[in-house]
C-alpha atoms as a PDB file:
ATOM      1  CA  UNK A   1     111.082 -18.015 103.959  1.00  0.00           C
ATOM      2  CA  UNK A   2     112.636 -19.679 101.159  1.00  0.00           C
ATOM      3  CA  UNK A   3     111.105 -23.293 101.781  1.00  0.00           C
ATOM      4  CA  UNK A   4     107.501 -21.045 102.326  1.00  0.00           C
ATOM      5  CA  UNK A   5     108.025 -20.050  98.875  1.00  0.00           C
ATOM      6  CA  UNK A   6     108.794 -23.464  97.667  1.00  0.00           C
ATOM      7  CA  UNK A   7     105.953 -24.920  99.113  1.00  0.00           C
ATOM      8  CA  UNK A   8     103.921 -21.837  97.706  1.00  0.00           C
ATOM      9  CA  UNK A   9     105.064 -22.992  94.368  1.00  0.00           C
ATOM     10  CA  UNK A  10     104.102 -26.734  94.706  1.00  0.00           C
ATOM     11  CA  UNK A  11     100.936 -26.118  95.756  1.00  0.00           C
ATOM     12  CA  UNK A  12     100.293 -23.892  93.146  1.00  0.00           C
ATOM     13  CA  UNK A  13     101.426 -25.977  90.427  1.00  0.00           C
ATOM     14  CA  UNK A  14      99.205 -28.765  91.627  1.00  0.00           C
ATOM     15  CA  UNK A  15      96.571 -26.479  91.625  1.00  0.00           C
ATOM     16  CA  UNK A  16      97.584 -25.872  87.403  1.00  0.00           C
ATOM     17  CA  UNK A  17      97.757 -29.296  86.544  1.00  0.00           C
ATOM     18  CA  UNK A  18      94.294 -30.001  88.479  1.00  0.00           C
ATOM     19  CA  UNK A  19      92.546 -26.821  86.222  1.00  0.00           C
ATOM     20  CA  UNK A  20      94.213 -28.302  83.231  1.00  0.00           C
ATOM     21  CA  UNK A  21      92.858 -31.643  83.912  1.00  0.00           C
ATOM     22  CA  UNK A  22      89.246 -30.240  84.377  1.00  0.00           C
ATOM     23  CA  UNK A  23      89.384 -28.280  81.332  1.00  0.00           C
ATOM     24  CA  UNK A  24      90.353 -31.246  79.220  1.00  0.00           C
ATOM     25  CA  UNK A  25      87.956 -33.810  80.978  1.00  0.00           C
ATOM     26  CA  UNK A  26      85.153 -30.587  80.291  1.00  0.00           C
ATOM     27  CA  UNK A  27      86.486 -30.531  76.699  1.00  0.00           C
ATOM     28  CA  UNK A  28      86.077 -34.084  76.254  1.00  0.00           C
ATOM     29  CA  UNK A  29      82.593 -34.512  77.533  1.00  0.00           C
ATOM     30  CA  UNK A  30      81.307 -32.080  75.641  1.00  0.00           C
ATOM     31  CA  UNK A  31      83.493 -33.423  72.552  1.00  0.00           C
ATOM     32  CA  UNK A  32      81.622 -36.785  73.250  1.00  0.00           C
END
């Protein structure tokens, strides 16, 4: 259960840093 969780975690910080990536790429293009 606990390594579930960790993986859970992981995941979902990948999953953050990917969305904040987007949004500044977005940001940027439009920026440009």
């Amino acid at each position: 259960m606990k390594g579930e969780k960790m993986v859970f975690r992981k995941s979902l910080l990948k999953l953050a840093v990917f969305a904040l990536g987007a949004c500044v790429a977005f940001s940027n293009a439009n920026a440009a």
